[in-house]
Protein backbone atom coordinates (compact mmCIF):
# COMPACT_ATOMS: atom_id res chain seq x y z
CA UNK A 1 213.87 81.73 71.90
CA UNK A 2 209.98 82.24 72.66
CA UNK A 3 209.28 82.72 76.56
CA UNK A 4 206.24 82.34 78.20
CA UNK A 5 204.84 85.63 79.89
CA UNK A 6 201.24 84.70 80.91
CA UNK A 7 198.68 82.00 80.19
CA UNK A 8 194.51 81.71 81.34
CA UNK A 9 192.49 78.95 81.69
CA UNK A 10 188.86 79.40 80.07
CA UNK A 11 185.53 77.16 80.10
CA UNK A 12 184.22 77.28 76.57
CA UNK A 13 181.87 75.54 74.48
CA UNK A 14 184.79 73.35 73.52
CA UNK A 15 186.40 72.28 76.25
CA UNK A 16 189.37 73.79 78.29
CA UNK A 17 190.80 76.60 76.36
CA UNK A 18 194.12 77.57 77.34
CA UNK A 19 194.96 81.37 75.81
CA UNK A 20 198.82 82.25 76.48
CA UNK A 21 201.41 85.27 75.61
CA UNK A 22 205.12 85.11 74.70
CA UNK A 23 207.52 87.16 74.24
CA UNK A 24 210.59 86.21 71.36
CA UNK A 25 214.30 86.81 72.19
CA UNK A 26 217.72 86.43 70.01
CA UNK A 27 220.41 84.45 70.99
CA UNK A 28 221.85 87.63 72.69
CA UNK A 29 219.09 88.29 74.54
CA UNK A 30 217.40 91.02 73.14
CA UNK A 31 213.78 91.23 72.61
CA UNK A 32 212.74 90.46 69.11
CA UNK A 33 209.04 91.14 69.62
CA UNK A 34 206.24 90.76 72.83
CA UNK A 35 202.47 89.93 73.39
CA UNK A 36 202.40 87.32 71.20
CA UNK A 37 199.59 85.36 71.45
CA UNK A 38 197.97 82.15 70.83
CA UNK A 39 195.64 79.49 72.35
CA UNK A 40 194.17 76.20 71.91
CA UNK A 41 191.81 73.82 73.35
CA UNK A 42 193.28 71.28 75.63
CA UNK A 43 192.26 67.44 74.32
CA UNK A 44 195.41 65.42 75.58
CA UNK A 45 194.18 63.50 78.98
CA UNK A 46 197.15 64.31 80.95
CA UNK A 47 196.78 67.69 80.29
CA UNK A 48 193.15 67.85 81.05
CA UNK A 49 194.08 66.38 84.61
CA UNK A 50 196.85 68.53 85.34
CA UNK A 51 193.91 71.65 84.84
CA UNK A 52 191.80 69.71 86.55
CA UNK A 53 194.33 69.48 89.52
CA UNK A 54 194.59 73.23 89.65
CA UNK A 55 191.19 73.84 89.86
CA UNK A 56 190.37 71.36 92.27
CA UNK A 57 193.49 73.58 94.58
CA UNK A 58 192.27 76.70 94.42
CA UNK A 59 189.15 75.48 95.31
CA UNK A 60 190.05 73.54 98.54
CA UNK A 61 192.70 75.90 99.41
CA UNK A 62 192.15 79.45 98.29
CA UNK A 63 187.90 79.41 98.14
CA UNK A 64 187.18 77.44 101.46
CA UNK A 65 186.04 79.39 103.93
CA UNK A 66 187.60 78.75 107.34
């Protein structure tokens, strides 16, 4: 089983660039191998908008000033 242990969103030339880690398990649990990683640049609409959705709340809730 691969798990998920980080993932970054990055502006690039391309487009949206999502670079993540993993980490690989056996069936029993034990760690096969970690920091694996990958990326890839994000094209599928619904995808784009759920990015775009993040940004837009940590802008209006964690950058406002009060």
């Amino acid at each position: 089983m691969k798990k998920v242990t980080s993932f970054t969103h990055l502006i690039t030339g391309e487009g949206n660039r999502i670079a993540y880690t993993y980490s690989e398990l056996d069936s029993t649990g034990n760690l096969v191998s970690q920091n694996n990683k990958g990326n890839f640049v994000a094209v599928d609409p619904e995808l784009v908008s759920h990015i775009n959705a993040i940004n837009d709340y940590i802008n209006k809730n964690k950058l406002q000033e009060v």
